[in-house]
C-alpha atoms as a PDB file:
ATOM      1  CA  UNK A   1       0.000   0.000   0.000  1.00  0.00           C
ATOM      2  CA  UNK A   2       1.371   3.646  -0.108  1.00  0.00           C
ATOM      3  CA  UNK A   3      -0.086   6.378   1.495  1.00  0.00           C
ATOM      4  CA  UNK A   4      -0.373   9.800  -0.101  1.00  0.00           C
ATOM      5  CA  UNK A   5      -0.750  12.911   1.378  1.00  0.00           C
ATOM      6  CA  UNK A   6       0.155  16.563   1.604  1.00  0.00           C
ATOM      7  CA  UNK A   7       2.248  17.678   4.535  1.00  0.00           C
ATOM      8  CA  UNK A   8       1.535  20.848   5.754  1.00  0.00           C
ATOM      9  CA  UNK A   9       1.020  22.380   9.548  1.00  0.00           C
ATOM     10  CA  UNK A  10      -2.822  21.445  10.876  1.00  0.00           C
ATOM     11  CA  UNK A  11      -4.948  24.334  12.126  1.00  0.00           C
ATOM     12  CA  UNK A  12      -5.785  23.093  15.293  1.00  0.00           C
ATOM     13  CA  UNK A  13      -2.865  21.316  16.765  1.00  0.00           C
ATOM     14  CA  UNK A  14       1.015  21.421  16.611  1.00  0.00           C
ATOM     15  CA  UNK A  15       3.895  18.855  16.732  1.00  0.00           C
ATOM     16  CA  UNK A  16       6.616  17.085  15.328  1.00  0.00           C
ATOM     17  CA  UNK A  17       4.124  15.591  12.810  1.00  0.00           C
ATOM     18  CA  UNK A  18       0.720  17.437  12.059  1.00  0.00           C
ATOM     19  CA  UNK A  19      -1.120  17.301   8.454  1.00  0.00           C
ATOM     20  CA  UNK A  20       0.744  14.493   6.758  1.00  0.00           C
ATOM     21  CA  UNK A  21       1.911  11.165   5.986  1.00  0.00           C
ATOM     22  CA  UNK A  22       1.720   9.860   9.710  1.00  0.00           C
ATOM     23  CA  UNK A  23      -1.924  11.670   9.917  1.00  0.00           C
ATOM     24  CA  UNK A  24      -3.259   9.919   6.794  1.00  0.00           C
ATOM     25  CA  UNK A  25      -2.288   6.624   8.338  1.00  0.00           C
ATOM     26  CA  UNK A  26      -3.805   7.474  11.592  1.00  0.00           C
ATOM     27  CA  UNK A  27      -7.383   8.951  10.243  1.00  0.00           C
ATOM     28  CA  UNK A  28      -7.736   7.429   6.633  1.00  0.00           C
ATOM     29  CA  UNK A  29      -6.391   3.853   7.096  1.00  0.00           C
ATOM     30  CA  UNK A  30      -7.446   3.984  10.754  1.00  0.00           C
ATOM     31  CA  UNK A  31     -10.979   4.900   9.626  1.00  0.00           C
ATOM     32  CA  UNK A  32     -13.714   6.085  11.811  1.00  0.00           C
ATOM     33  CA  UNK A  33     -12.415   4.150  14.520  1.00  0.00           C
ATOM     34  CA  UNK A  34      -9.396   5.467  13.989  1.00  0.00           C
ATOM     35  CA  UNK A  35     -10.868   8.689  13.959  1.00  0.00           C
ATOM     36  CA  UNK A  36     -12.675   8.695  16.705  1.00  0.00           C
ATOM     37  CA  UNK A  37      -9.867   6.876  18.598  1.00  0.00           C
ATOM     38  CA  UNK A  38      -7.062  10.023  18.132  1.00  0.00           C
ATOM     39  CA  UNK A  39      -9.798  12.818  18.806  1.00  0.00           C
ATOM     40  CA  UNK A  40     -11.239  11.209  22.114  1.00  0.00           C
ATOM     41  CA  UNK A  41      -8.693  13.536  24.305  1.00  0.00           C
ATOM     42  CA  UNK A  42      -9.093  16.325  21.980  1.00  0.00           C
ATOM     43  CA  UNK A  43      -7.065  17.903  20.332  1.00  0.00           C
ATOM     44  CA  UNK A  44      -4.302  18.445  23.494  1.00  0.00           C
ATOM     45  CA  UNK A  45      -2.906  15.101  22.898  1.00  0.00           C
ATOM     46  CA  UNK A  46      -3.046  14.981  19.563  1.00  0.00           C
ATOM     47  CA  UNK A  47       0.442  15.435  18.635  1.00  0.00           C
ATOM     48  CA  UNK A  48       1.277  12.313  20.723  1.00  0.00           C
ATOM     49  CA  UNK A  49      -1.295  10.256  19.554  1.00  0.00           C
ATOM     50  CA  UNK A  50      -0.878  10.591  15.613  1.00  0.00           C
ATOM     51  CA  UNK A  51       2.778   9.079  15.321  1.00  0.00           C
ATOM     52  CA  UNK A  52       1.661   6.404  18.125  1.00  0.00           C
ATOM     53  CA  UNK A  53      -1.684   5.903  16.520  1.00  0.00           C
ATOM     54  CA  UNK A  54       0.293   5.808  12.765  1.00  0.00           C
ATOM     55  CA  UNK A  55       3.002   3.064  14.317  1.00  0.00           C
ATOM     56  CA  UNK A  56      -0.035   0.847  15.456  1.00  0.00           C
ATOM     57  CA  UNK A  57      -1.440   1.042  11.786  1.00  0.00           C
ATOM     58  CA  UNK A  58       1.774   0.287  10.103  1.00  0.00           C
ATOM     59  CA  UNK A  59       2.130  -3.014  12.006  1.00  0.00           C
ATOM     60  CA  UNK A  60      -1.054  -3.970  10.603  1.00  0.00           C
ATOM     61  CA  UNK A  61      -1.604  -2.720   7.210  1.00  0.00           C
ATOM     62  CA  UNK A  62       1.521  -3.510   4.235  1.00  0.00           C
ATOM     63  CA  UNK A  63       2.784   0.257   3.261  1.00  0.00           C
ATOM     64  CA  UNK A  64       5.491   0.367   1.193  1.00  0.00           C
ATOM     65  CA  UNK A  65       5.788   3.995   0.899  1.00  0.00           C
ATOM     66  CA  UNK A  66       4.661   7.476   1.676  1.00  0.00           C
ATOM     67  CA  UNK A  67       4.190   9.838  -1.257  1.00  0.00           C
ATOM     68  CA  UNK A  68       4.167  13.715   0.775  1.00  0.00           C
ATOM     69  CA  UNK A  69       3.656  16.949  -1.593  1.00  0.00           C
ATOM     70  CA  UNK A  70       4.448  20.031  -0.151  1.00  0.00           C
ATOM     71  CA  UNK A  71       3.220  23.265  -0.917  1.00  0.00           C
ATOM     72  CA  UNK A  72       4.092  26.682  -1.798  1.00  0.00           C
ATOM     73  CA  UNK A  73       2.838  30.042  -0.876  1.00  0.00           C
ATOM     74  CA  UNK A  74       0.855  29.752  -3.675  1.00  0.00           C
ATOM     75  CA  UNK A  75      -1.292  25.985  -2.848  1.00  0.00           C
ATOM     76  CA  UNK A  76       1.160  24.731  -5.783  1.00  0.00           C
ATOM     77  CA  UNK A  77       3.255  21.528  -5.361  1.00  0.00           C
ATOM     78  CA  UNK A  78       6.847  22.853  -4.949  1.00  0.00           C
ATOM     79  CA  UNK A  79       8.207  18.918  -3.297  1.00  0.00           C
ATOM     80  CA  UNK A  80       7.317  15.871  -4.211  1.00  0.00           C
ATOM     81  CA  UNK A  81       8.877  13.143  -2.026  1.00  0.00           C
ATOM     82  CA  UNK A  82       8.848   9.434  -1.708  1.00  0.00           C
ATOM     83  CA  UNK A  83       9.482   7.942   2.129  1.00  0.00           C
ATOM     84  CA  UNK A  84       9.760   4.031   2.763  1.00  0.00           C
ATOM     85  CA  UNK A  85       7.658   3.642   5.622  1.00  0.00           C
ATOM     86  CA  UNK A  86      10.146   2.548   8.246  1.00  0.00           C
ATOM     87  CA  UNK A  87      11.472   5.992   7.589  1.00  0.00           C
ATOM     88  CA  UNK A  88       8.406   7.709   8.031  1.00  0.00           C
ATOM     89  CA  UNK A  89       8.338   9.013  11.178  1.00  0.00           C
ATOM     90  CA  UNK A  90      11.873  10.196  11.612  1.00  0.00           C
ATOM     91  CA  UNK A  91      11.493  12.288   7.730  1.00  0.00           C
ATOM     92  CA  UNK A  92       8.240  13.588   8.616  1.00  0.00           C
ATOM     93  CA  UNK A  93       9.099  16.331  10.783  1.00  0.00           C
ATOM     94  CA  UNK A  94      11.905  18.284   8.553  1.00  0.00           C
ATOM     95  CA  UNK A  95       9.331  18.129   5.831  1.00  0.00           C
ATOM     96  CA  UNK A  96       6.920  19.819   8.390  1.00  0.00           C
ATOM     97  CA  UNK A  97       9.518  21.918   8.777  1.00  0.00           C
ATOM     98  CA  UNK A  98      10.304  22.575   4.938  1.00  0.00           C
ATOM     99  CA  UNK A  99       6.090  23.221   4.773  1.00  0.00           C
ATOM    100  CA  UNK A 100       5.789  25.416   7.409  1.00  0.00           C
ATOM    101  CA  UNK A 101       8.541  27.761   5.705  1.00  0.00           C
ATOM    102  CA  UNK A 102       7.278  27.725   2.609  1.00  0.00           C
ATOM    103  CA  UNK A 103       3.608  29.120   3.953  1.00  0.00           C
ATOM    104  CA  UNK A 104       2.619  32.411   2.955  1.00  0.00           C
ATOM    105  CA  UNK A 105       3.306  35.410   5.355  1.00  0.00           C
ATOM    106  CA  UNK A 106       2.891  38.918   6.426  1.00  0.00           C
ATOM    107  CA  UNK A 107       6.325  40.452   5.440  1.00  0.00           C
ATOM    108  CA  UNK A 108       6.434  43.195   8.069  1.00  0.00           C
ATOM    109  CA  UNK A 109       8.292  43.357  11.379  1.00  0.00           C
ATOM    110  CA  UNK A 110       6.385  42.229  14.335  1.00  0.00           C
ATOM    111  CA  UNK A 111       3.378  44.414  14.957  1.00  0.00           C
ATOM    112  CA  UNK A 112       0.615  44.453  17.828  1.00  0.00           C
ATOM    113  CA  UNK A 113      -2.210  45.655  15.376  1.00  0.00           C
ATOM    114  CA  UNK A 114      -3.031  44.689  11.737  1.00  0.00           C
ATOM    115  CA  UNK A 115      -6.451  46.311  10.175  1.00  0.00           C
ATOM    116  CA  UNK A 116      -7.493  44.772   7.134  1.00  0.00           C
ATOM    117  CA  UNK A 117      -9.616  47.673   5.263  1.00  0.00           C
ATOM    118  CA  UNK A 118     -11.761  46.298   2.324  1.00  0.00           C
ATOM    119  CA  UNK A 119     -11.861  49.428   0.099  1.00  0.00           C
ATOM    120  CA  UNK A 120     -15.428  48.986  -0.980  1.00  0.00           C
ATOM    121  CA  UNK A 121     -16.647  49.342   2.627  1.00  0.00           C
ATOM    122  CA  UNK A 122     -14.136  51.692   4.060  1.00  0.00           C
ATOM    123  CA  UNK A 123     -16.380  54.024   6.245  1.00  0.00           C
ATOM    124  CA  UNK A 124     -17.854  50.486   7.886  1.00  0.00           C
ATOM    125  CA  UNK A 125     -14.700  49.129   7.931  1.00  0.00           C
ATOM    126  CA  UNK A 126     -12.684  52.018   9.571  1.00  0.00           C
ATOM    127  CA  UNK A 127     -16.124  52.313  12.613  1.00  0.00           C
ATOM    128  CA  UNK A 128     -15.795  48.952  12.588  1.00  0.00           C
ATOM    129  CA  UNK A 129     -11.827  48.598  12.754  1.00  0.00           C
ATOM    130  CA  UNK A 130     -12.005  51.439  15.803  1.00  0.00           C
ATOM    131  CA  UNK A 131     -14.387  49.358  17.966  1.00  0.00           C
ATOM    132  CA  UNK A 132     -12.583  46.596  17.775  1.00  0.00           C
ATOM    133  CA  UNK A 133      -9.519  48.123  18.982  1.00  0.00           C
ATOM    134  CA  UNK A 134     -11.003  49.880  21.587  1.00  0.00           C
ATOM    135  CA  UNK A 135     -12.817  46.912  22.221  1.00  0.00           C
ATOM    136  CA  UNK A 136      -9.392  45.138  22.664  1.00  0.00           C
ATOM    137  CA  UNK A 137      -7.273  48.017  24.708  1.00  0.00           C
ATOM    138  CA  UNK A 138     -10.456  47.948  27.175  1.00  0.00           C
ATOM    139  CA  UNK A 139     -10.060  44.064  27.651  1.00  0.00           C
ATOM    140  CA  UNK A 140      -6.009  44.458  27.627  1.00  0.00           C
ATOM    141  CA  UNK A 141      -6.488  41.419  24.297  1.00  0.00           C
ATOM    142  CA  UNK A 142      -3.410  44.639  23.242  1.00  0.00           C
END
């Protein structure tokens, strides 16, 4: 069998393995079971349960190899990259890696406050834009 997935960093969780390879094997060969199984503790544990999760799957189930695309900023392929599974879980993470610094970013110096004005509806926008800050200095979210 050979699994194939994108790698990339998962929304809602982070580790040495996220959205990838060792995921796929977890929730796709794993099925609902599976699943349900890796989100029973939420999503807390989750970065510990995927690779041990993954390792109980690949003792069961013949995978040969993992096929992993990663992306660029622009959600184009920019790797392509064939694991054998016994190397899966130690190449995983420096293609994480790879992913996460290929993602699209803000290219500005650290800042405390970024307003996003949509031109169209500026004057909503910019009433908008000012209650939220104030909003946010008056809970101390700044």
């Amino acid at each position: 069998m050979i699994v194939i997935n994108r790698i990339k960093p998962h929304t809602a969780f982070r580790g040495p393995v996220e959205s990838g390879l060792m995921k796929m094997i977890t929730m796709g060969l794993g099925k609902q079971k599976g699943a349900e199984a890796a989100h029973a503790y939420s999503f807390k544990y989750m970065a510990e349960h995927v690779p041990e999760m993954a390792k109980m799957v690949m003792n069961r189930v013949p995978i040969v190899l993992g096929l992993g695309s990663i992306e660029n900023a622009y959600d184009r392929p920019a790797k392509i990259v064939a694991v054998p599974a016994e190397k899966l879980e130690e190449a995983e993470p420096p293609l994480l890696a790879e992913a996460k610094s290929l993602m699209p970013r803000i290219l500005f110096d650290p800042i405390d406050v970024l307003v996003v004005v949509d031109t169209v509806k500026l004057p909503m926008c910019l009433e908008t834009a000012e209650l939220a800050v104030k909003a946010a200095i008056k809970t101390s979210y700044i």
